[in-house]
Protein backbone atom coordinates (compact mmCIF):
# COMPACT_ATOMS: atom_id res chain seq x y z
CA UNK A 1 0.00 0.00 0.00
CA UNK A 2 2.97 2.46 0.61
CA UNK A 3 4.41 2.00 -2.35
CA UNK A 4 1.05 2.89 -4.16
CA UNK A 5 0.77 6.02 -2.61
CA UNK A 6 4.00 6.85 -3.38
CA UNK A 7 3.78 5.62 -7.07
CA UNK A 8 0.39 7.84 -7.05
CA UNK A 9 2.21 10.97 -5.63
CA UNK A 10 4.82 10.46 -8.06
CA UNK A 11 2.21 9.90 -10.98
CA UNK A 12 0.49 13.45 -9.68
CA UNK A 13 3.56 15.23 -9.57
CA UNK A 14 4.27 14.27 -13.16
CA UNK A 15 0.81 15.24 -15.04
CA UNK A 16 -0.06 18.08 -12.63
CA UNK A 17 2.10 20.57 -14.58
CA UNK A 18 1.53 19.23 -17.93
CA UNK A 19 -2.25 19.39 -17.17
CA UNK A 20 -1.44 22.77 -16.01
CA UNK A 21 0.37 23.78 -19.03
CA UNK A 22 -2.27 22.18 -21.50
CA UNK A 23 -5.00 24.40 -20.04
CA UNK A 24 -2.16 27.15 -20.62
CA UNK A 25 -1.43 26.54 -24.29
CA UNK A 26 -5.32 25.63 -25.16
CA UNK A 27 -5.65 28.26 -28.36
CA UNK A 28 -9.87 28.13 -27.71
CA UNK A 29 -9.43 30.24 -24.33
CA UNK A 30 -6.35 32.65 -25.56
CA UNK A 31 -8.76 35.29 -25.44
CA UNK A 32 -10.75 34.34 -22.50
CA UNK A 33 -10.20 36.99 -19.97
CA UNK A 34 -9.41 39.78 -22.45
CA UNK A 35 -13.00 41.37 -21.79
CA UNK A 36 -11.35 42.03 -18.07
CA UNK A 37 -9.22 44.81 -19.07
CA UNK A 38 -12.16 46.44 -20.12
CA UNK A 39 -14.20 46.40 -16.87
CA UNK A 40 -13.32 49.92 -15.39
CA UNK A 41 -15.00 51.36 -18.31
CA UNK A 42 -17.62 53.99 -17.30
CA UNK A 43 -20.17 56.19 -19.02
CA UNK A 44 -20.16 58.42 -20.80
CA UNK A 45 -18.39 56.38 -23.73
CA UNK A 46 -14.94 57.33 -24.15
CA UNK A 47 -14.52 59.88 -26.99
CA UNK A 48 -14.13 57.96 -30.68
CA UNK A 49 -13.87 57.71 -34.17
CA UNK A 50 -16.48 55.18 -34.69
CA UNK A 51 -19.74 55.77 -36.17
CA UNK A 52 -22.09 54.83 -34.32
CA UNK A 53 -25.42 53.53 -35.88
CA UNK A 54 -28.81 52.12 -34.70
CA UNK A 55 -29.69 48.84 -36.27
CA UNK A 56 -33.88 48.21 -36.57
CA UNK A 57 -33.82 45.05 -38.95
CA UNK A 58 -36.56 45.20 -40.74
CA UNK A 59 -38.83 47.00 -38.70
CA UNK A 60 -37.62 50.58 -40.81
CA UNK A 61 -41.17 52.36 -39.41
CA UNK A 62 -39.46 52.92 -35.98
CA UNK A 63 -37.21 55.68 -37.25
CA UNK A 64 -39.66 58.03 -37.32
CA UNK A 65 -39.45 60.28 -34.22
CA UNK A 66 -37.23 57.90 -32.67
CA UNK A 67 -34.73 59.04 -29.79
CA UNK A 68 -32.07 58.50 -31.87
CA UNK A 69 -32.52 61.48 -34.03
CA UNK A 70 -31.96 63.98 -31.49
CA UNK A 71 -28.54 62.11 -30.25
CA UNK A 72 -25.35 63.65 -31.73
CA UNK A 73 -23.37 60.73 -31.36
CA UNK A 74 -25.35 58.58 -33.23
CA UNK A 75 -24.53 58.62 -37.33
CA UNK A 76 -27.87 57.05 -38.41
CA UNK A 77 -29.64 53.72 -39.02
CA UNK A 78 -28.76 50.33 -40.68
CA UNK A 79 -31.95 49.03 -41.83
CA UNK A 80 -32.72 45.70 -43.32
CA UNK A 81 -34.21 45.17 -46.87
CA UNK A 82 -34.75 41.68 -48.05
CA UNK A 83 -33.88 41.27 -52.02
CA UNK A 84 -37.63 40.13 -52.49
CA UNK A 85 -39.04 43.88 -51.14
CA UNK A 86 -36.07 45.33 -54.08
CA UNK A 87 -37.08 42.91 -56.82
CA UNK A 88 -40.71 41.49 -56.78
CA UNK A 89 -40.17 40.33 -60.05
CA UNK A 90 -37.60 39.35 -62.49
CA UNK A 91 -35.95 42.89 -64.20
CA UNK A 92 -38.42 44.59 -61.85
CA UNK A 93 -36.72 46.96 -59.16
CA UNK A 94 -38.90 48.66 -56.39
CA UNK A 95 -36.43 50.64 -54.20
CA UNK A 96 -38.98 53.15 -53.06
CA UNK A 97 -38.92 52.58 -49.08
CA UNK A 98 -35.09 52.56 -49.69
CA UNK A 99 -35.42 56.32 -50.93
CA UNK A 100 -38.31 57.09 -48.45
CA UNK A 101 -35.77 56.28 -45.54
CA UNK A 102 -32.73 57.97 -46.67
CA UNK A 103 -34.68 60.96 -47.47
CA UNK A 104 -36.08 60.76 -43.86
CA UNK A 105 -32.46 60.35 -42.21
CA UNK A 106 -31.29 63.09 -44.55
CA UNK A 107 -33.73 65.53 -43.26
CA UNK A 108 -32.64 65.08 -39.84
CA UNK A 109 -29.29 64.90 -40.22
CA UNK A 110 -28.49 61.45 -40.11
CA UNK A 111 -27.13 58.52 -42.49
CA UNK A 112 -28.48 55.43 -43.83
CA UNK A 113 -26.16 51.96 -43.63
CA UNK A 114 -28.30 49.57 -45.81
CA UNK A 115 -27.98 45.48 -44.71
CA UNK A 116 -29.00 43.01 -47.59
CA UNK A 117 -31.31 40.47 -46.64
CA UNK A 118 -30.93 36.74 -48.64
CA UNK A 119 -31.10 34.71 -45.03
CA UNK A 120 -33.93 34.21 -42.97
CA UNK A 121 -34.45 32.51 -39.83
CA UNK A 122 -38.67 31.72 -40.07
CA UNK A 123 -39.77 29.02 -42.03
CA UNK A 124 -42.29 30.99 -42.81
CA UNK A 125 -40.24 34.06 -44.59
CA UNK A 126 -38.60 33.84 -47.66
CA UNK A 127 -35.98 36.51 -48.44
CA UNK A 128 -35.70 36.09 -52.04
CA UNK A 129 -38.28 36.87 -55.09
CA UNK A 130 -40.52 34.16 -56.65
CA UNK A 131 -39.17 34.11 -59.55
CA UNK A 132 -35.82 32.43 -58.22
CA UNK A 133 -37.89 29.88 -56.68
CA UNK A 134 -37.62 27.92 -60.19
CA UNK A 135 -35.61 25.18 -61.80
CA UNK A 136 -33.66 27.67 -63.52
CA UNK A 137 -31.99 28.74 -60.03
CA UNK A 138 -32.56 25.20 -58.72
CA UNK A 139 -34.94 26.48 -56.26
CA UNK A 140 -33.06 29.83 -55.23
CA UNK A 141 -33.32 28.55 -51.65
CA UNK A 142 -32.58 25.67 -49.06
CA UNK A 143 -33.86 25.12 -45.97
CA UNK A 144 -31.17 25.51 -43.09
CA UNK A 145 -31.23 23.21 -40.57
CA UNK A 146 -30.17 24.10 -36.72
CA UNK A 147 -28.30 21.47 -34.19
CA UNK A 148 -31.53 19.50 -33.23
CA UNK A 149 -31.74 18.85 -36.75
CA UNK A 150 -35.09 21.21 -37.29
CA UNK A 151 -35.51 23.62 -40.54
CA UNK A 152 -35.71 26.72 -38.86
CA UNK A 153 -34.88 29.24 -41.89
CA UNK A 154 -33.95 30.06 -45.55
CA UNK A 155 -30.67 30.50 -47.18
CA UNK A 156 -30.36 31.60 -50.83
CA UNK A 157 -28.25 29.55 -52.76
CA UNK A 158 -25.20 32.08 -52.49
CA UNK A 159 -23.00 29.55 -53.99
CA UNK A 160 -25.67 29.40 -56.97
CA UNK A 161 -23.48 30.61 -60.43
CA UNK A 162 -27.24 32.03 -61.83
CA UNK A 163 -28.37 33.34 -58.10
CA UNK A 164 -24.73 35.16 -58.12
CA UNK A 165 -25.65 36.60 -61.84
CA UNK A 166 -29.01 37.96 -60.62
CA UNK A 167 -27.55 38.88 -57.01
CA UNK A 168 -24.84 40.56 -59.16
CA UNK A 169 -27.30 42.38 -61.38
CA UNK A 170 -29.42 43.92 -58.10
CA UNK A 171 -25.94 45.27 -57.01
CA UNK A 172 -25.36 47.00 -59.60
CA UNK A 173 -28.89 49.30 -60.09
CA UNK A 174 -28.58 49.90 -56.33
CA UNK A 175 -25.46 51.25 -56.61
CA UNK A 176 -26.43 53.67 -59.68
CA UNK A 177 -28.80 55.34 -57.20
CA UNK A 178 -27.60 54.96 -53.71
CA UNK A 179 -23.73 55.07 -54.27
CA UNK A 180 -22.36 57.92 -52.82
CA UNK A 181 -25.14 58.59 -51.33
CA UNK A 182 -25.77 56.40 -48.32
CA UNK A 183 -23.26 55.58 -45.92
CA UNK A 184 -23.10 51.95 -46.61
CA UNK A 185 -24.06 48.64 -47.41
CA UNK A 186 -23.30 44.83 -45.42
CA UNK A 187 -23.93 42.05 -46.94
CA UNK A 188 -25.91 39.10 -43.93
CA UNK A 189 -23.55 36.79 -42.10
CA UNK A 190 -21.83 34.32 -43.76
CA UNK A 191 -22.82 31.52 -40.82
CA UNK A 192 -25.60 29.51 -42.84
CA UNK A 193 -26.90 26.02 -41.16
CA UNK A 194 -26.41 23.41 -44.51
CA UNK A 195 -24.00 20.91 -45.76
CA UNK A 196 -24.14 18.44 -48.37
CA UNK A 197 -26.90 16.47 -46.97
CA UNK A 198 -29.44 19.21 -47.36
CA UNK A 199 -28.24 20.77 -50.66
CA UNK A 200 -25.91 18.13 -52.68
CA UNK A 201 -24.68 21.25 -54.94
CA UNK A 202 -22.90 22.66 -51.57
CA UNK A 203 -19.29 22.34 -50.47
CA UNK A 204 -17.86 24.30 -47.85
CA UNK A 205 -15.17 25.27 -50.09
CA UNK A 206 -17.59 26.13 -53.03
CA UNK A 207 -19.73 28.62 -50.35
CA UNK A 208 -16.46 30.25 -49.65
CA UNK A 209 -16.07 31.06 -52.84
CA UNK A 210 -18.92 32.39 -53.54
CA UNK A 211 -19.30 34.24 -50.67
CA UNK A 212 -15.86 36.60 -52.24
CA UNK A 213 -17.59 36.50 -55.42
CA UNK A 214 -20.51 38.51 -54.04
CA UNK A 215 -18.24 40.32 -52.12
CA UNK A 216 -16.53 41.90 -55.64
CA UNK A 217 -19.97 42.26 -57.36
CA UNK A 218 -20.59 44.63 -53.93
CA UNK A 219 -17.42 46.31 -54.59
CA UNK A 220 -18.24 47.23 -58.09
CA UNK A 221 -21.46 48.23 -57.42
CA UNK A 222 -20.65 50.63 -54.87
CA UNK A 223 -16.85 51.75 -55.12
CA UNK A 224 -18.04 55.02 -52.79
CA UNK A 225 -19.98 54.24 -50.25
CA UNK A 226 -18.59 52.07 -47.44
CA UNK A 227 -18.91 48.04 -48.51
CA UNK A 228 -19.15 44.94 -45.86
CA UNK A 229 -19.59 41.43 -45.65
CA UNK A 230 -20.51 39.98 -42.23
CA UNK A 231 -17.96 37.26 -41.95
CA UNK A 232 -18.50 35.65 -38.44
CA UNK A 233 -18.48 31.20 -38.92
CA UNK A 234 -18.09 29.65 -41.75
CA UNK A 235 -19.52 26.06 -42.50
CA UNK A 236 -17.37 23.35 -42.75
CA UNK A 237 -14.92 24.53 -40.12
CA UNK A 238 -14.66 25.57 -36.20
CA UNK A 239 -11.63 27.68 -35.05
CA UNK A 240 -9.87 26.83 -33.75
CA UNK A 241 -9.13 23.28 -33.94
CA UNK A 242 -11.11 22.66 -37.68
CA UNK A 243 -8.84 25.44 -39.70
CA UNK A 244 -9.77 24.84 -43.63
CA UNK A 245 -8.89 28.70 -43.88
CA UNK A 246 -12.32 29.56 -45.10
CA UNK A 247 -13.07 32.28 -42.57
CA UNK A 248 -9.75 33.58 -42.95
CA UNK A 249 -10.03 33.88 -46.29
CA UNK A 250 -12.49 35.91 -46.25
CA UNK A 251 -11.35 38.34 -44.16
CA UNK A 252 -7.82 38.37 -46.58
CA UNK A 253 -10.14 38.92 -49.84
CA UNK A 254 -12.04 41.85 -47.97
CA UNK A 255 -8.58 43.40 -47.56
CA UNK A 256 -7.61 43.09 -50.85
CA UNK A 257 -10.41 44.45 -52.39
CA UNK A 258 -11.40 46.87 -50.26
CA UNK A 259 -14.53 45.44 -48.33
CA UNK A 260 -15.16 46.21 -44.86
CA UNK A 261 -15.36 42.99 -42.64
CA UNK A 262 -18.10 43.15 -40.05
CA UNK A 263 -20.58 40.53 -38.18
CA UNK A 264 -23.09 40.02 -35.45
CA UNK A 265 -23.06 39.48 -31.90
CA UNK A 266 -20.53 41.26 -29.69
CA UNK A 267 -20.13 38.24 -26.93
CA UNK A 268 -17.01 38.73 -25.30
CA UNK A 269 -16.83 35.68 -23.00
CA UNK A 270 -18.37 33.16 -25.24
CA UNK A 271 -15.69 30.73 -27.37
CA UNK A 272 -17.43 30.80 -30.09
CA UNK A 273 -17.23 34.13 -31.24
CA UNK A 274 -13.85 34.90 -29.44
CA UNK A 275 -12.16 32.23 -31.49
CA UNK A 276 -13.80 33.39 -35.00
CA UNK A 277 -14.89 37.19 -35.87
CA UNK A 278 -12.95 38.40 -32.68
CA UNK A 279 -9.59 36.44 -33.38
CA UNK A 280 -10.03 37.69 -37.01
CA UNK A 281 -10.48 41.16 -36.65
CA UNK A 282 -7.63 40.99 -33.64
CA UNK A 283 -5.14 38.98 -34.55
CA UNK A 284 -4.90 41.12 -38.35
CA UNK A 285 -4.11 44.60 -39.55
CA UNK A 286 -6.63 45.82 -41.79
CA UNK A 287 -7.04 49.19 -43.80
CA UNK A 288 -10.81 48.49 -45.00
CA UNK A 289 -13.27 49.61 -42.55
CA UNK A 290 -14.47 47.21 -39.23
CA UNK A 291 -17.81 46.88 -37.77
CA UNK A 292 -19.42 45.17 -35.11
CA UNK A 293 -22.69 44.98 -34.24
CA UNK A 294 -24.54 44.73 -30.46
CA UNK A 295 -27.48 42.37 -31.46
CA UNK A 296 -30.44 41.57 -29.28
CA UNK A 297 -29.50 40.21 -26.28
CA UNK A 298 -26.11 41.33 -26.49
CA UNK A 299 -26.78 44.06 -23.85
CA UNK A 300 -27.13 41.04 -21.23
CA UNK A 301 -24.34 38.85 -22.82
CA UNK A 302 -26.38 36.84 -24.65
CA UNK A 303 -27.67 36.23 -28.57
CA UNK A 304 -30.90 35.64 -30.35
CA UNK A 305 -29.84 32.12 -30.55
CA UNK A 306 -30.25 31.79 -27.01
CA UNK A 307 -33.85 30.66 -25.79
CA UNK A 308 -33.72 33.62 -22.69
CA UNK A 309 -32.60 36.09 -24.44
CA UNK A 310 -35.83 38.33 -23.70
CA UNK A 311 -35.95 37.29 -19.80
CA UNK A 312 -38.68 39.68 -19.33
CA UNK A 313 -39.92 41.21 -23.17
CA UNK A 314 -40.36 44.87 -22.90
CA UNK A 315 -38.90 45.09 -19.48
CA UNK A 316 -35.59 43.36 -19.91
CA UNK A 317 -33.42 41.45 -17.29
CA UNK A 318 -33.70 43.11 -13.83
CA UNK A 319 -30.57 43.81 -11.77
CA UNK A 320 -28.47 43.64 -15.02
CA UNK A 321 -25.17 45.02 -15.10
CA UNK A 322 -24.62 47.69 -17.85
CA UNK A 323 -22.13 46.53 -20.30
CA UNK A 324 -22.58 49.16 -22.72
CA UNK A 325 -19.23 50.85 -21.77
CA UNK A 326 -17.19 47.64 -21.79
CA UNK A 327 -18.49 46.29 -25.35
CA UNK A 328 -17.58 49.58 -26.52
CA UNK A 329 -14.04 49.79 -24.92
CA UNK A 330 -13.62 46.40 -26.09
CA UNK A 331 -14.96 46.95 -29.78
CA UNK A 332 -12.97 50.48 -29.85
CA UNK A 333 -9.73 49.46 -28.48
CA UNK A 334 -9.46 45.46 -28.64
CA UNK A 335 -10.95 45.07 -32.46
CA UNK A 336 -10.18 48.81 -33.25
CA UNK A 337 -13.60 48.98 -35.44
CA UNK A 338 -14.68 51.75 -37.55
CA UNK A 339 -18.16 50.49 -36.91
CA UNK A 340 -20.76 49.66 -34.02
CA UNK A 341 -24.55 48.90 -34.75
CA UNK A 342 -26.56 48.86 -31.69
CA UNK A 343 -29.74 46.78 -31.50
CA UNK A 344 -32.61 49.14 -30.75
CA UNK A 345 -33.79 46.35 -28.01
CA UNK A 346 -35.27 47.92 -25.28
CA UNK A 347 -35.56 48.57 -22.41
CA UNK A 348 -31.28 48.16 -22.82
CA UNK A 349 -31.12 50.73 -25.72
CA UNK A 350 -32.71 53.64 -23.67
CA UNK A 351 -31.70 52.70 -20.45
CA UNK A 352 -28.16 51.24 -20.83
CA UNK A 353 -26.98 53.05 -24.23
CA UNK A 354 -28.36 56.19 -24.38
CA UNK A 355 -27.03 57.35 -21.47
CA UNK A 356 -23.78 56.43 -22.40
CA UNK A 357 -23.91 58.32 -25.48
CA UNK A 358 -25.71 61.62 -24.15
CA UNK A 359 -24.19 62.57 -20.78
């Protein structure tokens, strides 16, 4: 029996530092505690070159004698228009709200950042027109499928060579009115749910692809006004143990051809995005413009993807620490964005970010 303890005390001695130094050299937590140096921050928000802007999806009626207009801070709205509201029919572009909300902004002083809607996440919502619902765009859409295995959305097939020629051709007419004009333009995340069991025409390496051929048609169509693709997962990989380079990619073509690099979801203690969007945007020097956008229930550290994300809808999470000032030292200083979209979630938005931007 003495000898087995000793043998065991011997054993611990041995693996107790390399388990120690494992834990040390895991990659997935590098950026684990980085969030920490960011804690002290206060309100009001540090002074900064970022535009701010308020991001209403696609409910674009709430601008109207919203807040927001009377805050200097605040550089406009990024509103969300689906490619089925800017072309209900083949060759047949309606981009009236689009002008009805710039001119709005414009009147009061602020800007417009469009986001391009091809994604949705409601089975019952499609983002694209009828017409690519044919055989001629093999469908124009697949079904994505979430971890349980459930359809819970849309994706247009991106990776499509005809659904890139049409995508390509809407591009292009919104940039002969709007270019120059508004401030911007993102294209949706690049995180889709599908594989090759869903669609057999989709690769992970083929998606990639085509998500930096959209990105170019962007560019051409609007070589004035600020361009950005949402790059935040990619399918077919998971940083950082499952490198195939496709995220980073990405984020290397945006640089070269001058597209901003943005994304959802500013969680700064969860893995997943520390080790993807984060890592990318702080582990590279970039010259294109960076944005990052506070999503609903970002304000409480948590995403749309999360089932309690709305604790209490309409009156929020009670006791809740304000993080407004931290994601913002963290998004100015840690990512060094050019960019920050702030969900218009209340109660957060007029209790927890207003402030910050108004004392």
């Amino acid at each position: 029996m003495k000898n087995k303890k000793i043998l065991l005390i011997l054993l611990t001695g041995f693996f107790f530092p390399l388990l120690l130094s494992g834990q040390s050299d895991n990659p997935s937590v590098r950026y684990a505690n980085a969030y920490k140096q960011y804690l002290n921050a206060g309100c009001p928000l540090e002074k900064d070159s970022i535009k701010h802007f308020v991001y209403f999806a696609r409910d674009r009626e709430m601008i109207h004698n919203h807040p927001f207009l009377k805050v200097q801070r605040i550089a406009g709205a990024q509103i969300m228009y689906s490619w089925r509201q800017l072309e209900p029919e083949r060759d047949g572009y309606d981009f009236s709200i689009i002008r009805e909300d710039y001119n709005y902004l414009l009147s009061h002083g602020k800007k417009l950042f469009i986001q391009f809607q091809d994604v949705t996440f409601d089975l019952k919502y499609k983002a694209i027109p009828d017409y690519l619902m044919s055989v001629e765009f093999d469908g124009g859409c697949t079904p994505s499928i979430n971890d349980n295995g459930i359809a819970d959305g849309w994706v247009a097939k991106r990776w499509n060579a005809m659904v890139q020629h049409r995508f390509a051709i809407l591009m292009k007419k919104l940039g002969e009115e709007f270019d120059g004009k508004i401030e911007g333009i993102n294209l949706q995340e690049s995180a889709v749910d599908i594989n090759g069991k869903v669609d057999s025409t989709f690769t992970p390496k083929r998606y990639a692809e085509s998500i930096k051929t959209n990105m170019l048609a962007l560019k051409k169509a609007f070589p004035v006004s600020t361009t950005m693709q949402y790059a935040n997962f990619m399918p077919g990989e998971w940083l950082p143990w499952e490198d195939e380079g496709y995220l980073r990619s990405v984020y290397q073509y945006g640089q070269k051809i001058g597209v901003g690099l943005g994304g959802p979801d500013l969680m700064v203690r969860r893995e997943g995005q520390l080790n993807h969007i984060i890592a990318m945007m702080h582990e590279n020097k970039f010259t294109v413009p960076l944005g990052i956008a506070v999503q609903d229930g970002n304000y409480i550290g948590k995403t749309c993807a999360d089932n309690d994300y709305e604790d209490n809808p309409g009156q929020g999470l009670h006791g809740h620490e304000n993080i407004v000032p931290l994601l913002h030292a963290f998004a100015k200083d840690f990512l060094h964005v050019s960019y920050m979209f702030w969900s218009c979630q209340e109660p957060y938005f007029s209790k927890d970010l207003l402030p910050c931007l108004t004392k």
